[in-house]
PDB file of N, CA and C in Angstrom:
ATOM      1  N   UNK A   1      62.022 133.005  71.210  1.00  0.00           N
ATOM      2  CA  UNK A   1      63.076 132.029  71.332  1.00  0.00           C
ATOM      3  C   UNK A   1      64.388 132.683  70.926  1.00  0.00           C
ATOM      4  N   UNK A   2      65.253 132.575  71.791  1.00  0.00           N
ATOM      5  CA  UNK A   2      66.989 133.171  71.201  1.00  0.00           C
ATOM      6  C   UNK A   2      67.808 132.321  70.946  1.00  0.00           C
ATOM      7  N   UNK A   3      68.563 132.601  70.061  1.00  0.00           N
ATOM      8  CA  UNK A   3      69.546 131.757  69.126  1.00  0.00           C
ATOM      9  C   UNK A   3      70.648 131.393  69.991  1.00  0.00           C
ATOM     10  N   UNK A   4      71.124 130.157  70.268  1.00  0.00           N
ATOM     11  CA  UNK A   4      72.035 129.658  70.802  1.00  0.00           C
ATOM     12  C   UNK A   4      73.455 130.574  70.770  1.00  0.00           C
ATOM     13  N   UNK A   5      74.109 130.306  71.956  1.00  0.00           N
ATOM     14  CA  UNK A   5      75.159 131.607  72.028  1.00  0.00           C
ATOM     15  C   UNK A   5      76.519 130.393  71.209  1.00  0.00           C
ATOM     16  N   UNK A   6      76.842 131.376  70.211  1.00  0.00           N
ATOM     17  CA  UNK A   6      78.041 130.515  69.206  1.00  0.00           C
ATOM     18  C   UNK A   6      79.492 130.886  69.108  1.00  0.00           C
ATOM     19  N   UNK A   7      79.558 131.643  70.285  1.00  0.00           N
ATOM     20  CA  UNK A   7      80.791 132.816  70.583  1.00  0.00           C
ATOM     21  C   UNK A   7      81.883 131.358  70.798  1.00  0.00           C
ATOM     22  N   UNK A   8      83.072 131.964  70.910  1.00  0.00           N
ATOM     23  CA  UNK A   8      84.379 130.796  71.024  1.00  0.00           C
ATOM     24  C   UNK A   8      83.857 130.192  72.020  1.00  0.00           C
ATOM     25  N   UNK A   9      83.698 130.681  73.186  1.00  0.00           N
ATOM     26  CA  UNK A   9      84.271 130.539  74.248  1.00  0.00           C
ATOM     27  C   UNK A   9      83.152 129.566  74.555  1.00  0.00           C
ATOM     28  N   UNK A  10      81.882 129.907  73.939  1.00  0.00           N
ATOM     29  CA  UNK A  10      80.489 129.148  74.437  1.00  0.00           C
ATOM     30  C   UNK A  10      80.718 127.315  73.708  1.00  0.00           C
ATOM     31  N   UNK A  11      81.801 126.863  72.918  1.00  0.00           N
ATOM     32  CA  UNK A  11      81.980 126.226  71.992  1.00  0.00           C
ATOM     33  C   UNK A  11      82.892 125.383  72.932  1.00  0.00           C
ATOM     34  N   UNK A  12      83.772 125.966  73.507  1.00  0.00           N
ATOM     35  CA  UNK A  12      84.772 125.434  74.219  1.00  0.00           C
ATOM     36  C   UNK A  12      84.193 124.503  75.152  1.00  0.00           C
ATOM     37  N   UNK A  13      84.833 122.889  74.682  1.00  0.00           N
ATOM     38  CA  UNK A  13      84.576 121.851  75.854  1.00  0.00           C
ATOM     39  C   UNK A  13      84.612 122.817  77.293  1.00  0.00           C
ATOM     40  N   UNK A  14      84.216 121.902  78.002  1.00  0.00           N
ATOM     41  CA  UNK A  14      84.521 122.518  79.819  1.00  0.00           C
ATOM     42  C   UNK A  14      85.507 121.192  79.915  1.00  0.00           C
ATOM     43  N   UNK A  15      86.577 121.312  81.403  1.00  0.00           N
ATOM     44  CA  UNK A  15      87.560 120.474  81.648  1.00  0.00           C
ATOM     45  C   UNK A  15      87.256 120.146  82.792  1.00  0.00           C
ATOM     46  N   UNK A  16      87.392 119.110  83.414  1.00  0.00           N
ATOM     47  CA  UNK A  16      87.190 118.980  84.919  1.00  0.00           C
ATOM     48  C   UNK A  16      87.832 119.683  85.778  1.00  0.00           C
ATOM     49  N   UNK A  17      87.307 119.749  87.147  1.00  0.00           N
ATOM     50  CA  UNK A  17      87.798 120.268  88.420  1.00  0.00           C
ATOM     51  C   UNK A  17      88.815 120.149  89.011  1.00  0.00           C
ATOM     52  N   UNK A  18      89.788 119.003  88.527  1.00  0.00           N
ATOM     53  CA  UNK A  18      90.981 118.225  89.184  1.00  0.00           C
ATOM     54  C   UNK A  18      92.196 118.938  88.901  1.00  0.00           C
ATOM     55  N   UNK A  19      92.716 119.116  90.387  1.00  0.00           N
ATOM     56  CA  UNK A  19      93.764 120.083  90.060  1.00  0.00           C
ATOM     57  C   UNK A  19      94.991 119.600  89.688  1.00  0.00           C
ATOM     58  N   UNK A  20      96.199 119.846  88.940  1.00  0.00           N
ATOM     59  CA  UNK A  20      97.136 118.891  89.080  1.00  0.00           C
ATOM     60  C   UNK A  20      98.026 118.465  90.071  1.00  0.00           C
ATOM     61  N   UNK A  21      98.793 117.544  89.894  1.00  0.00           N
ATOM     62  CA  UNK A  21      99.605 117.103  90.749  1.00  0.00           C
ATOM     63  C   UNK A  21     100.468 117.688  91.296  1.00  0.00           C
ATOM     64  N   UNK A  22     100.370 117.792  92.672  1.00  0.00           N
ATOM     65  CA  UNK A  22     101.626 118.591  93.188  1.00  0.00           C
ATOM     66  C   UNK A  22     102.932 118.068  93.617  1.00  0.00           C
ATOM     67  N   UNK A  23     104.402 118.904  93.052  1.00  0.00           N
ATOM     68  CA  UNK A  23     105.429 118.140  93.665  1.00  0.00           C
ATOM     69  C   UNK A  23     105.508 116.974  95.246  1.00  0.00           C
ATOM     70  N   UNK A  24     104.826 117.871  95.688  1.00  0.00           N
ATOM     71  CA  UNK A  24     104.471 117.173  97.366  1.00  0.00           C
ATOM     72  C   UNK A  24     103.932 115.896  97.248  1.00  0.00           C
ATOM     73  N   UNK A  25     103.006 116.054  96.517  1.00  0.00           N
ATOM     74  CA  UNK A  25     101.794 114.822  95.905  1.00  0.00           C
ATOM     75  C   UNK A  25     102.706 114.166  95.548  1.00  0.00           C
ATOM     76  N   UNK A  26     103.691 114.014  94.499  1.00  0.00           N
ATOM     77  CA  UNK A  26     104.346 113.436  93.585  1.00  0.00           C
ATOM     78  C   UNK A  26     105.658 112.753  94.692  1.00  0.00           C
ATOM     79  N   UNK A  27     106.253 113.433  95.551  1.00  0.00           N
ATOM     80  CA  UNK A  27     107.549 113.051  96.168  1.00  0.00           C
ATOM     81  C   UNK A  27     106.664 111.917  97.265  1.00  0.00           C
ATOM     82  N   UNK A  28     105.326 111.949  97.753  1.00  0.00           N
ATOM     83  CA  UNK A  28     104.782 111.288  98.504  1.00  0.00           C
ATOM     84  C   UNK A  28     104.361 109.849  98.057  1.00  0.00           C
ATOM     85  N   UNK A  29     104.361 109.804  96.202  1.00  0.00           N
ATOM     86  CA  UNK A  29     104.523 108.527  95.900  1.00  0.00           C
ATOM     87  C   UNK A  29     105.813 107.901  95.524  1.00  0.00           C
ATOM     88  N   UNK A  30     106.839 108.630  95.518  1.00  0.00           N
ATOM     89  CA  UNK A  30     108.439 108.187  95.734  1.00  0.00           C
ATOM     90  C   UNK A  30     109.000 107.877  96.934  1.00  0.00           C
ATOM     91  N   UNK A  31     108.356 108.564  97.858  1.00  0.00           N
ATOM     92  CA  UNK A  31     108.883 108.106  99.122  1.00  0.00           C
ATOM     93  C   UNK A  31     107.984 107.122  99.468  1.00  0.00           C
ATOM     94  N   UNK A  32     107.038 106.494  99.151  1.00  0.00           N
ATOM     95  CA  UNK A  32     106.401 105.450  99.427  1.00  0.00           C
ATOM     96  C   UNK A  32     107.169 104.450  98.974  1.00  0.00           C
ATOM     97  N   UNK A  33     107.486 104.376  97.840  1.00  0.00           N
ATOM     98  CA  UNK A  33     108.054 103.563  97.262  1.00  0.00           C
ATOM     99  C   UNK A  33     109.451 103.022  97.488  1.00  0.00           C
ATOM    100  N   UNK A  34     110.016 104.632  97.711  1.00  0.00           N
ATOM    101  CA  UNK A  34     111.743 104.028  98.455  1.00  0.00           C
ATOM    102  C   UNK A  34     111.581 103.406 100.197  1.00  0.00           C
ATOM    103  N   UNK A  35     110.892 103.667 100.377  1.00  0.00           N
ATOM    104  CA  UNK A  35     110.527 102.826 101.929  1.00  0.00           C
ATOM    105  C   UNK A  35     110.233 100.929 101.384  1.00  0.00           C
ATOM    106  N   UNK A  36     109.149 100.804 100.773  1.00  0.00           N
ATOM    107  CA  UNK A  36     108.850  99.649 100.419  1.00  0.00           C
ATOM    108  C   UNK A  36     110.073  98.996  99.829  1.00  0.00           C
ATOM    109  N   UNK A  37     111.354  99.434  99.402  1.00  0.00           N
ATOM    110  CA  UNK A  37     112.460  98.990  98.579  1.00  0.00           C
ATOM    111  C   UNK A  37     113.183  99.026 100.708  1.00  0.00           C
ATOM    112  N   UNK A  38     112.964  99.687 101.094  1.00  0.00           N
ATOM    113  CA  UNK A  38     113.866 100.079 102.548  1.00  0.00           C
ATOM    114  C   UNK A  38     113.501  98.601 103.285  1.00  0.00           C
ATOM    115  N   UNK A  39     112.196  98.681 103.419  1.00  0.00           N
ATOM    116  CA  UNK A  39     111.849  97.453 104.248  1.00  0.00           C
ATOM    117  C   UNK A  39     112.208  95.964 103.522  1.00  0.00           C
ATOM    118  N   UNK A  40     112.495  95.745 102.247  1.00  0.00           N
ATOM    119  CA  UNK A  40     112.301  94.404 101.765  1.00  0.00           C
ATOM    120  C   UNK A  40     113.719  94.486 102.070  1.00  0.00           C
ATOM    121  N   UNK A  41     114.698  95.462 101.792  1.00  0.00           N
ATOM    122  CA  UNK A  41     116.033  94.846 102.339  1.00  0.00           C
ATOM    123  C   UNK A  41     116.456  94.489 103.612  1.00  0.00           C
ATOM    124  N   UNK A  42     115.390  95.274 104.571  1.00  0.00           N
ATOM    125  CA  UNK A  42     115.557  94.960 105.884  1.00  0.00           C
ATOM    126  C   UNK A  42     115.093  93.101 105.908  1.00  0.00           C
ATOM    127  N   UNK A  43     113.906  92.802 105.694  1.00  0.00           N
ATOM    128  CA  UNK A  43     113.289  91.434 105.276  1.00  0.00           C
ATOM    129  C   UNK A  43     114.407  90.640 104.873  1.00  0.00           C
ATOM    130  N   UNK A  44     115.160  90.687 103.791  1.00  0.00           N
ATOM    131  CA  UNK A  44     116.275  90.137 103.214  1.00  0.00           C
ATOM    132  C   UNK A  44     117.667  89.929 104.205  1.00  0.00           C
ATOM    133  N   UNK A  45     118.014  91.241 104.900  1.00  0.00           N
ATOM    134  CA  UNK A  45     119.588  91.257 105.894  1.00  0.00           C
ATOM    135  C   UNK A  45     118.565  90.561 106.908  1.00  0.00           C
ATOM    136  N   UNK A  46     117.479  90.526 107.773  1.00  0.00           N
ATOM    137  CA  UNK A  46     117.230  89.877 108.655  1.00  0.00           C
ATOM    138  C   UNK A  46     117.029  87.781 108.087  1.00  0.00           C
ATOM    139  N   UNK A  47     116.569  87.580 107.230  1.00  0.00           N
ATOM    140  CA  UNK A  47     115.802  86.223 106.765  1.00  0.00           C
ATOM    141  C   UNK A  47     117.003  85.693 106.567  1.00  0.00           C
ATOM    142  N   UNK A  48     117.282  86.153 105.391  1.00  0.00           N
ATOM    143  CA  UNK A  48     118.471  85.689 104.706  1.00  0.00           C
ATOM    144  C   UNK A  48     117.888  85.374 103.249  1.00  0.00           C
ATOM    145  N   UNK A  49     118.462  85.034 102.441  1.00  0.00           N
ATOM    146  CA  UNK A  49     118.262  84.953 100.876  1.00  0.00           C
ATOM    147  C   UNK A  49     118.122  83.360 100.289  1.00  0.00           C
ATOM    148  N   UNK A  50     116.328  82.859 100.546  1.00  0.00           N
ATOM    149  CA  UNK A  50     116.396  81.679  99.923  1.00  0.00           C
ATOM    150  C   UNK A  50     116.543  81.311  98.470  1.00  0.00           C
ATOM    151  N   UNK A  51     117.214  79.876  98.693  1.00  0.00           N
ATOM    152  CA  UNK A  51     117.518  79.373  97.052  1.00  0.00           C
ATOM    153  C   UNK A  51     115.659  79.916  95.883  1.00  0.00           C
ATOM    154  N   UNK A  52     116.136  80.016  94.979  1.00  0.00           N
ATOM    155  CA  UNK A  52     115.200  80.518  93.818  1.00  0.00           C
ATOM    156  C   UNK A  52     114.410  81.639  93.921  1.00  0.00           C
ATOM    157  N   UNK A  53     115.167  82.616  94.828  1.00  0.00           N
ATOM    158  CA  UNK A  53     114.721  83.425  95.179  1.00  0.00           C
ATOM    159  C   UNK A  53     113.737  84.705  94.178  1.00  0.00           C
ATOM    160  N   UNK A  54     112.916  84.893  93.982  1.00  0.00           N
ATOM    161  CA  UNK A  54     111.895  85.246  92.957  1.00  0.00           C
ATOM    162  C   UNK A  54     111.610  87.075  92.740  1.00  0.00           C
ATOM    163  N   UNK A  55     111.138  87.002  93.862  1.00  0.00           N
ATOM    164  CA  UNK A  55     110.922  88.595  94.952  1.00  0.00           C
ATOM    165  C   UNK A  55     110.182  88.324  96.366  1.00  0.00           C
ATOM    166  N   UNK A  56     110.534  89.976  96.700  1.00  0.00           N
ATOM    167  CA  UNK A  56     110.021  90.131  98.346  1.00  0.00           C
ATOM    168  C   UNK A  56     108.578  91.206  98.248  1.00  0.00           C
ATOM    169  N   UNK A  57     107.371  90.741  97.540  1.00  0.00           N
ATOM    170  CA  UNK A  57     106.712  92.006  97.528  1.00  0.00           C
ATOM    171  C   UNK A  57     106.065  92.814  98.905  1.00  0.00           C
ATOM    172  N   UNK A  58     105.934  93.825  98.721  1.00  0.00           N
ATOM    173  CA  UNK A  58     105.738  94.600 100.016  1.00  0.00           C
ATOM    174  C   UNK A  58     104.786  95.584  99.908  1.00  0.00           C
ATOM    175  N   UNK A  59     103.507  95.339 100.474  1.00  0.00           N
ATOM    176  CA  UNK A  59     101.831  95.953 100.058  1.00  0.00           C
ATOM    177  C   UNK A  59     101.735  96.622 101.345  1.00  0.00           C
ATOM    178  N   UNK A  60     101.610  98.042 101.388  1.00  0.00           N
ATOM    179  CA  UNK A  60     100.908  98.786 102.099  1.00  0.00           C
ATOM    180  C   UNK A  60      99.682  98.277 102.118  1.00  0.00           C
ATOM    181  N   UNK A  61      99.337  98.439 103.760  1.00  0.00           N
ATOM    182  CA  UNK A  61      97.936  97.943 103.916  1.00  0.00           C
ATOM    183  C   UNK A  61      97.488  99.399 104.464  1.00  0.00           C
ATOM    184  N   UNK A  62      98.026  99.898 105.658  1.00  0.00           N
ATOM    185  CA  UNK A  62      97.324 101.372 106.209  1.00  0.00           C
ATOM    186  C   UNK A  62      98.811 101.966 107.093  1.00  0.00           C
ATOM    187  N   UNK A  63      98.876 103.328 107.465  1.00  0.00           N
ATOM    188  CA  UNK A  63      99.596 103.859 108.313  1.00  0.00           C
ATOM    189  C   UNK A  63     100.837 103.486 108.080  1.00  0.00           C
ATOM    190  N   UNK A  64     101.308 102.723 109.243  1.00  0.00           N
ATOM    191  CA  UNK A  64     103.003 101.963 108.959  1.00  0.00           C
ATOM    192  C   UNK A  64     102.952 100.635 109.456  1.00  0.00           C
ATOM    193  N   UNK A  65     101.961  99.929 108.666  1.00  0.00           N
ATOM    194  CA  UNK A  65     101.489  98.562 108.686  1.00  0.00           C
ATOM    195  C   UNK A  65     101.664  97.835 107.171  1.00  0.00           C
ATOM    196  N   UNK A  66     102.210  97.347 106.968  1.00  0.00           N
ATOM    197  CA  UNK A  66     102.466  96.351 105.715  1.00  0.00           C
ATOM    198  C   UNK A  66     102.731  94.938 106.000  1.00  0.00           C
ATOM    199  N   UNK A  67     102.058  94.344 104.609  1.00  0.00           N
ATOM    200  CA  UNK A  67     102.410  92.714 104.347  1.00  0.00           C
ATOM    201  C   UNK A  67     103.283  92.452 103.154  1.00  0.00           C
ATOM    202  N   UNK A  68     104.748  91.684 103.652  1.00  0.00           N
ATOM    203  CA  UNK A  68     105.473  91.411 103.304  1.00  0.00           C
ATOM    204  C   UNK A  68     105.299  89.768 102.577  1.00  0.00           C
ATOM    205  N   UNK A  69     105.752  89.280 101.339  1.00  0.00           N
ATOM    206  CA  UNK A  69     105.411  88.110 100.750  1.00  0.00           C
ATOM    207  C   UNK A  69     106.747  87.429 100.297  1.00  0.00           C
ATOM    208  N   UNK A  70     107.626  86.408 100.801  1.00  0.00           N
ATOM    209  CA  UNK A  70     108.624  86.027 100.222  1.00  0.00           C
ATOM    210  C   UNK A  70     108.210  84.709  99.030  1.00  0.00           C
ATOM    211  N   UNK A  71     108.252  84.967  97.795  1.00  0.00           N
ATOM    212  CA  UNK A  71     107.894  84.384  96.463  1.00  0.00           C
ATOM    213  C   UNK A  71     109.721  83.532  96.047  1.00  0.00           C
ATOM    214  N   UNK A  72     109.422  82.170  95.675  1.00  0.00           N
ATOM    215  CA  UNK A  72     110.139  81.592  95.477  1.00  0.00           C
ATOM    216  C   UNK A  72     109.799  80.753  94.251  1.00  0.00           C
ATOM    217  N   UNK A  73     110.718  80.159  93.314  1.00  0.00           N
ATOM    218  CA  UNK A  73     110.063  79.258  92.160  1.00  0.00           C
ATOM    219  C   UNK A  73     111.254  79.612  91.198  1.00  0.00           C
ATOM    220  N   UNK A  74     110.942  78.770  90.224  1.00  0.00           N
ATOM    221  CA  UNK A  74     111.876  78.730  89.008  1.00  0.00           C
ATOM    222  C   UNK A  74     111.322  79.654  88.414  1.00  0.00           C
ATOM    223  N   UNK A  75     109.875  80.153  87.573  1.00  0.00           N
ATOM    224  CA  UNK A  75     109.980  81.032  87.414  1.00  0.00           C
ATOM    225  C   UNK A  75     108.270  81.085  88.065  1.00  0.00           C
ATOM    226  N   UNK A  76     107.870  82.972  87.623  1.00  0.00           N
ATOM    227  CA  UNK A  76     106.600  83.032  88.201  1.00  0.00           C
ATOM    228  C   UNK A  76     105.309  81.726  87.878  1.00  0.00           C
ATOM    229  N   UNK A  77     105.197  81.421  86.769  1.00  0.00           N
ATOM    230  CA  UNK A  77     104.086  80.347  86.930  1.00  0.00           C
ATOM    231  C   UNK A  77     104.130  79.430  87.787  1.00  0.00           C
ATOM    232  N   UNK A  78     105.565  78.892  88.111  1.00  0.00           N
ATOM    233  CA  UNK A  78     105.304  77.265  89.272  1.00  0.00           C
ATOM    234  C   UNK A  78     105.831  78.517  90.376  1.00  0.00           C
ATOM    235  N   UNK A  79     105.519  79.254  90.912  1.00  0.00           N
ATOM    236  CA  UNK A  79     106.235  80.092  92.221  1.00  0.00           C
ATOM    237  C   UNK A  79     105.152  79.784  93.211  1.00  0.00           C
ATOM    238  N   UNK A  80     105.430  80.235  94.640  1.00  0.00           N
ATOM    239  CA  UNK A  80     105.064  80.022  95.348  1.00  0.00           C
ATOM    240  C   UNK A  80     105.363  80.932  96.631  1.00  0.00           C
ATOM    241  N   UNK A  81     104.557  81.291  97.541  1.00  0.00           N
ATOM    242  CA  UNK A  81     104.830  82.281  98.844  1.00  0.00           C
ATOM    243  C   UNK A  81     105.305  81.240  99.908  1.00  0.00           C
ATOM    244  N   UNK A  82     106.628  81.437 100.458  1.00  0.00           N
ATOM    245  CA  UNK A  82     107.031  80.599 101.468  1.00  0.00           C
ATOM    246  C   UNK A  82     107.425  81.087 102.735  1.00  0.00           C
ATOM    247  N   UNK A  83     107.329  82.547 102.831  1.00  0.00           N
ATOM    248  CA  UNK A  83     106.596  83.266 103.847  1.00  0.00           C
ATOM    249  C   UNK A  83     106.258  84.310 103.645  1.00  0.00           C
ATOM    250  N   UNK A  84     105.224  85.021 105.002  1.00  0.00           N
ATOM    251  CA  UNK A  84     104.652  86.157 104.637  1.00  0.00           C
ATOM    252  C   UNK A  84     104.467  86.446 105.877  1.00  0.00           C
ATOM    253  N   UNK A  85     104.490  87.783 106.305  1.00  0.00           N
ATOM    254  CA  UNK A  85     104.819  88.645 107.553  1.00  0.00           C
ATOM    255  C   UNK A  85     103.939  89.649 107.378  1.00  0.00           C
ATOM    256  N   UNK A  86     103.187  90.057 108.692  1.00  0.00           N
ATOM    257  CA  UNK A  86     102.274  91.433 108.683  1.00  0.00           C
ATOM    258  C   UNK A  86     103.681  92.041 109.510  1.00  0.00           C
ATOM    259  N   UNK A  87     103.484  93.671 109.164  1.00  0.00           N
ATOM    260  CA  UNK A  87     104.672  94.060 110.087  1.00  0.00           C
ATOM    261  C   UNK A  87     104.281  95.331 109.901  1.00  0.00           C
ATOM    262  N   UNK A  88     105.096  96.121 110.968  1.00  0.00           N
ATOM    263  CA  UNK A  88     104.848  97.847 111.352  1.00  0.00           C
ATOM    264  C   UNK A  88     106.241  97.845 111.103  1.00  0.00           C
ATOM    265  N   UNK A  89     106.256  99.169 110.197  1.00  0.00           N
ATOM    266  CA  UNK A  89     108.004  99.882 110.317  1.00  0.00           C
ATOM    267  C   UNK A  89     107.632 101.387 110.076  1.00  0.00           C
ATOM    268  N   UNK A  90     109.073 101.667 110.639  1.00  0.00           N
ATOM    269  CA  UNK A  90     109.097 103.311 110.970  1.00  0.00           C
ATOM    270  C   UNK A  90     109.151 104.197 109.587  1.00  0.00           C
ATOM    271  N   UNK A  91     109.529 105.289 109.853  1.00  0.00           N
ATOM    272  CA  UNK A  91     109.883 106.312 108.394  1.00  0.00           C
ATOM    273  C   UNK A  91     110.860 106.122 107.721  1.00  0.00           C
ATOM    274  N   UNK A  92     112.032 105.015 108.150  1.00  0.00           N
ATOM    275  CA  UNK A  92     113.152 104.936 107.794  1.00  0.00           C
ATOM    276  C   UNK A  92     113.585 103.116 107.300  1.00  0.00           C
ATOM    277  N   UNK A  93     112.210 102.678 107.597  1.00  0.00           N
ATOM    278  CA  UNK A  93     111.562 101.399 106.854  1.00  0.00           C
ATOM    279  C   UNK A  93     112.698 100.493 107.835  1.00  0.00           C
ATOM    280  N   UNK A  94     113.100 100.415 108.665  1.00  0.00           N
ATOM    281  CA  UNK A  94     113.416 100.004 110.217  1.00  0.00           C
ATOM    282  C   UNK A  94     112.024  99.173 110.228  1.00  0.00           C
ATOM    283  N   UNK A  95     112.008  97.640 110.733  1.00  0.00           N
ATOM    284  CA  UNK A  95     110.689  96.687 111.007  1.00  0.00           C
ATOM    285  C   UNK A  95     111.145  96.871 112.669  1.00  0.00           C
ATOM    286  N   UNK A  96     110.118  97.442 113.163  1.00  0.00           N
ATOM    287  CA  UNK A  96     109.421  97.599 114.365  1.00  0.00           C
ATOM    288  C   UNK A  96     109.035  96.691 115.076  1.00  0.00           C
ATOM    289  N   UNK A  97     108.240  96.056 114.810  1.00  0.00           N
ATOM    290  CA  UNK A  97     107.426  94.516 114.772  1.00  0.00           C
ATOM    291  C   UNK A  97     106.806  93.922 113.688  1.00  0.00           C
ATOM    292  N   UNK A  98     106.905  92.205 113.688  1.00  0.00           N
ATOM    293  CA  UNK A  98     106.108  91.666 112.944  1.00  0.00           C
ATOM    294  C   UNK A  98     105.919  90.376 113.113  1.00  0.00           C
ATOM    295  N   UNK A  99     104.523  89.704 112.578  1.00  0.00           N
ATOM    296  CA  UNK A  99     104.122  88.804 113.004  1.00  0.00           C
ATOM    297  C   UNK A  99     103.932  87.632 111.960  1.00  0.00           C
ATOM    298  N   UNK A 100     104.711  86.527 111.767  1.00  0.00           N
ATOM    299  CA  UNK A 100     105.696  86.087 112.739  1.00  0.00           C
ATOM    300  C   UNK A 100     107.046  86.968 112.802  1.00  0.00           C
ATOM    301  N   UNK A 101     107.702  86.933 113.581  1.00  0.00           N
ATOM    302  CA  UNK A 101     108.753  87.305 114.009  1.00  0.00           C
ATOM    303  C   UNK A 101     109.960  86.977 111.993  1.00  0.00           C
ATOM    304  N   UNK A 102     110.635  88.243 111.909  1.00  0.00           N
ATOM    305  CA  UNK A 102     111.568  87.775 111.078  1.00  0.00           C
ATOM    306  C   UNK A 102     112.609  87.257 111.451  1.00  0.00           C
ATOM    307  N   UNK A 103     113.242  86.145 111.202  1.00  0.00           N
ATOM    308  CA  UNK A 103     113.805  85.413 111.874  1.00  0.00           C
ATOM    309  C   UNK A 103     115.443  84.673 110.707  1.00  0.00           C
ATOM    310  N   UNK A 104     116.559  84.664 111.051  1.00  0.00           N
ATOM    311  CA  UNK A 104     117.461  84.300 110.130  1.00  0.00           C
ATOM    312  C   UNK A 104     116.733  82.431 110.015  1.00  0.00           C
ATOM    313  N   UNK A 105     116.046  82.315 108.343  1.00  0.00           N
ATOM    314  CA  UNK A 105     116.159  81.081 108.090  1.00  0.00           C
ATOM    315  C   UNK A 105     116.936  80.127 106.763  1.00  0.00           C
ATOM    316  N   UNK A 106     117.457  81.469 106.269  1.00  0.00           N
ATOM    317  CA  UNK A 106     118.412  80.927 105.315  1.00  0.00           C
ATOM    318  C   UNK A 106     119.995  81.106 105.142  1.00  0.00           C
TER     319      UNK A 106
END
């Protein structure tokens, strides 16, 4: 029987496989994000800005397909969605199409 190896190195946790984050990686969740800020203003200059206005959240679903949620209320507990739009927009968060149509209602 041989004695367990007790050298540093044999002592040393192991670390996982995961490599870190790369700038690329990293600018790809900023530019996600400044698009989703791109499109809700587009949502906003097209709709118009209803009274108690809350937020416009804006959920990637896949590709350049998102659902848009217009949230209204005094504050979040009594709020409420008073519309909501599936929609395609470009790289430059430009709405392409969407269903229903955004439409000036305020």
């Amino acid at each position: 029987m041989s004695a367990p190896d007790l050298t540093p190195d044999a002592r040393r946790p192991t670390k996982p496989n995961t490599p870190p984050s790369t700038p690329a990686e990293d600018l790809g969740t900023v530019t996600q994000g400044r698009l989703q800020d791109l499109i809700r203003k587009q949502v906003v200059r097209s709709l118009g800005s209803p009274a108690d206005l809350l937020a416009i959240h804006v959920r990637p679903l896949w590709d350049d397909r998102y659902r848009v949620n217009v949230v209204v209320g005094k504050e979040y507990t009594s709020s409420k969605i008073i519309q909501s739009y599936f929609l395609a927009a470009d790289s430059d968060g430009n709405i392409i199409r969407s269903s229903p149509e955004v439409t000036r209602l305020y």
